[in-house]
Structures are given as structure tokens and as C-alpha cells.
N, C-alpha and C. Protein backbone atom coordinates (compact mmCIF):
# COMPACT_ATOMS: atom_id res chain seq x y z
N UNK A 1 80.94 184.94 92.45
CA UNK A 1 81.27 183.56 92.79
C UNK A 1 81.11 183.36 94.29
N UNK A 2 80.33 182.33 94.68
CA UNK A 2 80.31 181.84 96.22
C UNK A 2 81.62 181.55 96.33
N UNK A 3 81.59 182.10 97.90
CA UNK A 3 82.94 181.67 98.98
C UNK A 3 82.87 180.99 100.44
N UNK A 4 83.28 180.44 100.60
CA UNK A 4 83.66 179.60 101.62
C UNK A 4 84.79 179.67 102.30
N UNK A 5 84.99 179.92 103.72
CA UNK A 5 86.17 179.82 104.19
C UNK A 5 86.14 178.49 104.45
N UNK A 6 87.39 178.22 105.41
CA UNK A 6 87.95 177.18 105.87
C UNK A 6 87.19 176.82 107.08
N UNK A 7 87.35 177.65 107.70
CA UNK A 7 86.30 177.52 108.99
C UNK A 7 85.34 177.02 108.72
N UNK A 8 84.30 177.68 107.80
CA UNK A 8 82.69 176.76 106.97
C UNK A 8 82.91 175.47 106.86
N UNK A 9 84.38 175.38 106.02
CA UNK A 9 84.07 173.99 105.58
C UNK A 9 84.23 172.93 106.69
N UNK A 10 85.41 172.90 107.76
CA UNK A 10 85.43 172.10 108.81
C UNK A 10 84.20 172.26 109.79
N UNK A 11 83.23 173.22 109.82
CA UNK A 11 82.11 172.94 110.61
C UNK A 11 81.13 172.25 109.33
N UNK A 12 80.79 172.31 108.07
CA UNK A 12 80.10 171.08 107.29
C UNK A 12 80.29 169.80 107.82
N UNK A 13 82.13 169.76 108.04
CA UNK A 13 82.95 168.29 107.98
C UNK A 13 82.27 167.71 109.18
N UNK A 14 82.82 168.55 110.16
CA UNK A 14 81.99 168.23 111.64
C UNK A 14 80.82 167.92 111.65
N UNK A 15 79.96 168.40 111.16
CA UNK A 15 78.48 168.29 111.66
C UNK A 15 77.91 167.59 110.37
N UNK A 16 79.00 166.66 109.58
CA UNK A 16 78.54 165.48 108.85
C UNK A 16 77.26 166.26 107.90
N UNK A 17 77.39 167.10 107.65
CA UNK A 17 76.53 167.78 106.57
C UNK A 17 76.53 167.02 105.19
N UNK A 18 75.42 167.42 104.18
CA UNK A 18 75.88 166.83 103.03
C UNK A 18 76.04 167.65 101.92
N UNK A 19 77.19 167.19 101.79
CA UNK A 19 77.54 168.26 100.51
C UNK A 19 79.17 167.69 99.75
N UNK A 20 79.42 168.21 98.97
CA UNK A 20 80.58 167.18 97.73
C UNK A 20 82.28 168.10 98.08
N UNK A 21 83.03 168.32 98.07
CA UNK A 21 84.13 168.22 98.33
C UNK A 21 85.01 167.89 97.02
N UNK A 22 85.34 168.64 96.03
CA UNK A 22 86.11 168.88 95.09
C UNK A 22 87.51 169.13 94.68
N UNK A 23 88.58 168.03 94.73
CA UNK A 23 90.39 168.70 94.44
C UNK A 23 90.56 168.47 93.57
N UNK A 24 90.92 170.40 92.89
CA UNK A 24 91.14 170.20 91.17
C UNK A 24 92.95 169.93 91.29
N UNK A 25 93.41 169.79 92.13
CA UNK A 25 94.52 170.12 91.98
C UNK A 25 95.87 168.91 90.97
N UNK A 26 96.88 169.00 90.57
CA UNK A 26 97.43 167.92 89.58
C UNK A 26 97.11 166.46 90.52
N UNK A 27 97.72 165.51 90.07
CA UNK A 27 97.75 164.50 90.60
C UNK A 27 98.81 164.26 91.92
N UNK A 28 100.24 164.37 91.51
CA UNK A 28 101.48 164.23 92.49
C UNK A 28 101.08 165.59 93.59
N UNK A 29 100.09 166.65 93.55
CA UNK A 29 99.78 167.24 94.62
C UNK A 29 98.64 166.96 95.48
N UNK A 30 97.47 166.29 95.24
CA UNK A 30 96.95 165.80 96.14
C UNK A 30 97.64 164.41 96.63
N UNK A 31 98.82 163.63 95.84
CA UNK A 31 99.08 162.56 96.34
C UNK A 31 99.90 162.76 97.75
N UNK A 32 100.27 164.12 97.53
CA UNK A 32 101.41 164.82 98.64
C UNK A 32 100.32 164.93 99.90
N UNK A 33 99.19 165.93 99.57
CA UNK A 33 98.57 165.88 100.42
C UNK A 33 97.01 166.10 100.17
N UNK A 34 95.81 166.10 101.13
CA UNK A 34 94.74 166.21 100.50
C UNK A 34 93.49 166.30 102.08
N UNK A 35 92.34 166.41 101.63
CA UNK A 35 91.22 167.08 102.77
C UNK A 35 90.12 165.69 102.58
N UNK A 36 90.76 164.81 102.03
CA UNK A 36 89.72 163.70 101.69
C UNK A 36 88.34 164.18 99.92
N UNK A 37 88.98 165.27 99.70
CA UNK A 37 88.34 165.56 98.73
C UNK A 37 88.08 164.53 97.13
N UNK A 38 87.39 164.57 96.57
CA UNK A 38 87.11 164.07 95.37
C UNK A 38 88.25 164.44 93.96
N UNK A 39 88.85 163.83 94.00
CA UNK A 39 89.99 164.12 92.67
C UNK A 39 89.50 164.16 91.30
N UNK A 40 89.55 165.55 90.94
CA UNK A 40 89.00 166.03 89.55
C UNK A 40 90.04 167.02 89.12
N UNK A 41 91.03 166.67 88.40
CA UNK A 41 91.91 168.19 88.05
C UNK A 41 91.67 169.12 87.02
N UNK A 42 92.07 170.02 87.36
CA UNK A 42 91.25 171.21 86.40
C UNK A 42 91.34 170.79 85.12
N UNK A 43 91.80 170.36 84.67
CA UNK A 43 91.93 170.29 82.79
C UNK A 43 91.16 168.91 82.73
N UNK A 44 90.97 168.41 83.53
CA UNK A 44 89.38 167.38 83.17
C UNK A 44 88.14 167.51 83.90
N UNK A 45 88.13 168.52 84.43
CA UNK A 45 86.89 169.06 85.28
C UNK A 45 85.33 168.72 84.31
N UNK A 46 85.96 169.41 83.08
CA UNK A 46 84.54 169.79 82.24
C UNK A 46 84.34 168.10 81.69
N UNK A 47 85.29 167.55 80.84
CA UNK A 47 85.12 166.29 81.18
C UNK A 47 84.45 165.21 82.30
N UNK A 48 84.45 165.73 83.24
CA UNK A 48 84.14 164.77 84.06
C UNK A 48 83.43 165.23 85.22
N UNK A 49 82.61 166.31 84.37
CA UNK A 49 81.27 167.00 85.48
C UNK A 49 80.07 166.18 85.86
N UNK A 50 80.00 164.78 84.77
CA UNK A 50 78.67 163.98 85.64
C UNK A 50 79.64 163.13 87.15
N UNK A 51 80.41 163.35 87.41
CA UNK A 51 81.01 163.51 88.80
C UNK A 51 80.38 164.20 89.75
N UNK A 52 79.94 165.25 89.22
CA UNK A 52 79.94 166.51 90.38
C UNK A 52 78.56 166.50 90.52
N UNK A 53 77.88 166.84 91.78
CA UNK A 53 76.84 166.65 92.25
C UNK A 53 75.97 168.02 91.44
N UNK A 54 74.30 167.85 91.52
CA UNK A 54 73.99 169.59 91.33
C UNK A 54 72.69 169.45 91.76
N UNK A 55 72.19 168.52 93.15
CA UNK A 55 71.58 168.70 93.91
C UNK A 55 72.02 169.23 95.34
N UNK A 56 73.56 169.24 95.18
CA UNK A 56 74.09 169.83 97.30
C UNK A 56 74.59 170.50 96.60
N UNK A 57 75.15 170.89 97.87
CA UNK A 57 76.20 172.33 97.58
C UNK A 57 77.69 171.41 97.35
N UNK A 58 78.48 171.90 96.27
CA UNK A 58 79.76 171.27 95.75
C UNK A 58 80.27 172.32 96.26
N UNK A 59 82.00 172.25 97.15
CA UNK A 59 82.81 172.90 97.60
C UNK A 59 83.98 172.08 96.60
N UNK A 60 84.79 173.58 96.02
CA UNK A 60 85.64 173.33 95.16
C UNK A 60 87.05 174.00 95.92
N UNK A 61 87.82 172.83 95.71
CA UNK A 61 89.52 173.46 95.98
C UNK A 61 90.81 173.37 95.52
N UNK A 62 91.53 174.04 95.39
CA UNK A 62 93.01 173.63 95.10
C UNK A 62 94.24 173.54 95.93
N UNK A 63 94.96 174.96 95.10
CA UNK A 63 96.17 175.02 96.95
C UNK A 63 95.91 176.17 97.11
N UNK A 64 95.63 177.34 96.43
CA UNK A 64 95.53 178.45 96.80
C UNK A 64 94.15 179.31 96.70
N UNK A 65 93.29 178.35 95.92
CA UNK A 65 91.58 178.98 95.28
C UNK A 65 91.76 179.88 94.02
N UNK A 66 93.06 179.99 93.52
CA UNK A 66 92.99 180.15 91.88
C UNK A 66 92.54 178.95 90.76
N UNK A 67 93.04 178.25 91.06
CA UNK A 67 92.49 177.19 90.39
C UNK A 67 90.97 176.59 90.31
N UNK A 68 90.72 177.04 91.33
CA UNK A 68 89.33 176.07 92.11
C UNK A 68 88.14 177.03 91.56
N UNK A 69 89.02 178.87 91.36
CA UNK A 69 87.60 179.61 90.82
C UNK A 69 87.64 179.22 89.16
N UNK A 70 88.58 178.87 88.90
CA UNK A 70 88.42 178.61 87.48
C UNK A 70 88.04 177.41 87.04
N UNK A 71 88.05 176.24 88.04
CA UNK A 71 87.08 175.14 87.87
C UNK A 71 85.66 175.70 87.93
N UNK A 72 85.25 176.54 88.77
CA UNK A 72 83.87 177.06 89.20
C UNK A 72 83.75 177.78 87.87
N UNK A 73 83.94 178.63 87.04
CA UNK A 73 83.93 179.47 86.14
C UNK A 73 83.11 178.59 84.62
N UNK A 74 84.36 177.70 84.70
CA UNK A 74 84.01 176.60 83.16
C UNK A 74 82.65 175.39 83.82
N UNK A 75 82.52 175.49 84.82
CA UNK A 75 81.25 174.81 85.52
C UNK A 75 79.86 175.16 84.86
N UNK A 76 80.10 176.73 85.56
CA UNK A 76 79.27 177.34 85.29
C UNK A 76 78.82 177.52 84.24
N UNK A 77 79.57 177.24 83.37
CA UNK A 77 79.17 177.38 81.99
C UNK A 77 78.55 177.15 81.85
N UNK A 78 78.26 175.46 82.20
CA UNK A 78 77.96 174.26 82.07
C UNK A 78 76.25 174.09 83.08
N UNK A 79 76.27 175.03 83.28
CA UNK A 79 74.47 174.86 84.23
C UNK A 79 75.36 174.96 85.47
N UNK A 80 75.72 174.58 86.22
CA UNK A 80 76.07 174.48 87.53
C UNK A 80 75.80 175.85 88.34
N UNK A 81 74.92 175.69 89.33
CA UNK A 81 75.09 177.02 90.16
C UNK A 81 74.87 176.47 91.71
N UNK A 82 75.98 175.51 92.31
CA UNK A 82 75.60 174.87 93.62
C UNK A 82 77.31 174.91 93.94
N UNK A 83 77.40 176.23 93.23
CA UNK A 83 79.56 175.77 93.47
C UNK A 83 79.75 176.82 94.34
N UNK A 84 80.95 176.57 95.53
CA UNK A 84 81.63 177.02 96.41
C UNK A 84 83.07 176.94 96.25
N UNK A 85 84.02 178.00 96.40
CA UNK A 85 85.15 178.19 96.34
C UNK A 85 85.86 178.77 97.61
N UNK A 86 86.66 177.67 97.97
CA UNK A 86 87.12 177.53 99.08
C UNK A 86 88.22 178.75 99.24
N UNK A 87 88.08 179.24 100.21
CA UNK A 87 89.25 180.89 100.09
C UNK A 87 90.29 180.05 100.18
N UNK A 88 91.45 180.63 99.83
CA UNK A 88 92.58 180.17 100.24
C UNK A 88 93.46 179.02 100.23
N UNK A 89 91.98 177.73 99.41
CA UNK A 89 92.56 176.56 99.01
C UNK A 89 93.52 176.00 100.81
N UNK A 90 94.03 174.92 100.10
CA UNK A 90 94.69 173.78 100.70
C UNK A 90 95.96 174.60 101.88
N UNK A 91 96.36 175.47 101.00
CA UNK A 91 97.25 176.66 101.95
C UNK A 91 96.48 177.00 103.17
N UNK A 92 95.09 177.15 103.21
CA UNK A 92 94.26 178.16 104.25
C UNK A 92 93.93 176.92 105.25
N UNK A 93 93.97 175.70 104.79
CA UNK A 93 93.49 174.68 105.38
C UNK A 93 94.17 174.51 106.68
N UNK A 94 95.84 174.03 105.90
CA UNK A 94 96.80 174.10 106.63
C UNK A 94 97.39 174.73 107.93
N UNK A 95 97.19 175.48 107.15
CA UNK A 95 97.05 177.44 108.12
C UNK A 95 95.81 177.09 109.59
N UNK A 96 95.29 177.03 109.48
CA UNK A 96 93.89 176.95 110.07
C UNK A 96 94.25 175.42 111.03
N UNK A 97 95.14 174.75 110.38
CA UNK A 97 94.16 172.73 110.92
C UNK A 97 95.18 172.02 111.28
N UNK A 98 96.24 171.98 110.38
CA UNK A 98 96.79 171.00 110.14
C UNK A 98 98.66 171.63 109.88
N UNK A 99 99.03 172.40 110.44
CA UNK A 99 100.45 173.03 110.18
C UNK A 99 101.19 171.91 110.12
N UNK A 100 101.24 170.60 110.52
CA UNK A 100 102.05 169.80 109.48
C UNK A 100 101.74 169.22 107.98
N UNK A 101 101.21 169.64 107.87
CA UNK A 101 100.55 169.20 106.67
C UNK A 101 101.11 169.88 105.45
N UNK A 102 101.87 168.88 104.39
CA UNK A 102 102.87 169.03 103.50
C UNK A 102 101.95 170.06 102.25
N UNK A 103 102.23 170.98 101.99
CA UNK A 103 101.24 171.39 100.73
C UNK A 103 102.64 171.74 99.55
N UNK A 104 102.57 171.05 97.92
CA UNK A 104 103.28 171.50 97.45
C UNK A 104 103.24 172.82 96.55
């Protein structure tokens, strides 16, 4: 499975790259907090894959990147091979960017 740190992804963000931005995470947790990502939660991912791009590179996340490899996993099933899994999820973000930043 592709990986991505945090670092990668804020130099994409920066340098206005193009590429898709994926939060599988429930609902009341990206409402808490979020990276501007695309809201897809894991148990409707496969549902709602003509969402997801599969000409760029799709960066997938949650809070911790358990979730986000197992969105990538049932993707894959599915044809997808343009998926990135963010280390460390929304936790690493934090860590890295944003230490006020509420993660539940």
C-alpha cells in the first residue's frame, strides 16, 4: 500500500498540486475537525467511489490511517490503484501543523 506522510501532503497543499484528498472518518468527527478533505466514511466508501478520482493521485485519511488503509484495501478491489494512505491520519496532522486542533 502507498504511503504518504504528513509532510508530503502539506507540500502537495502548498504547491497547489492536483490531487483528491479523502476523510473516511464518521460524520460528528470530521464535524469536530477536518484538513478540508472530501467526506466519504468508510462504510460508504465502496458506495460512493464514482466520487473518487482515478486519474490523480487520491490521498486517503482518517484519525489514525487504520481506517483510511482499509478504505484503500476495498478500493482496490474495485480497480483503483492511484490511492495514498496518509501515515498517521488526522493525529499526525495535528502533531506536525496544527496542535490546537481538536481530533476526537
Amino acid at each position: 500500500m502507498n504511503e504518504i506522510t504528513v509532510e508530503e501532503l502539506k507540500a502537495k497543499i502548498d504547491n497547489n498540486e492536483d490531487f483528491q484528498l479523502i476523510d473516511v472518518r464518521e460524520p460528528f468527527e470530521y464535524e469536530t475537525s477536518n484538513i478540508d478533505g472530501e467526506h466519504i466514511p468508510l462504510a460508504e466508501v465502496v458506495l460512493e467511489q464514482d466520487k473518487i478520482a482515478k486519474d490523480k493521485p487520491v490521498v486517503v485519511h482518517c484519525r489514525s490511517g487504520k481506517r483510511s488503509a482499509q478504505a484503500i484495501m476495498l478500493l482496490e478491489q474495485e480497480g483503483f490503484d492511484n490511492l495514498y494512505n496518509l501515515k498517521g491520519g488526522i493525529i499526525a496532522w495535528r502533531d506536525a501543523f496544527a496542535p490546537d486542533m481538536q481530533v476526537y
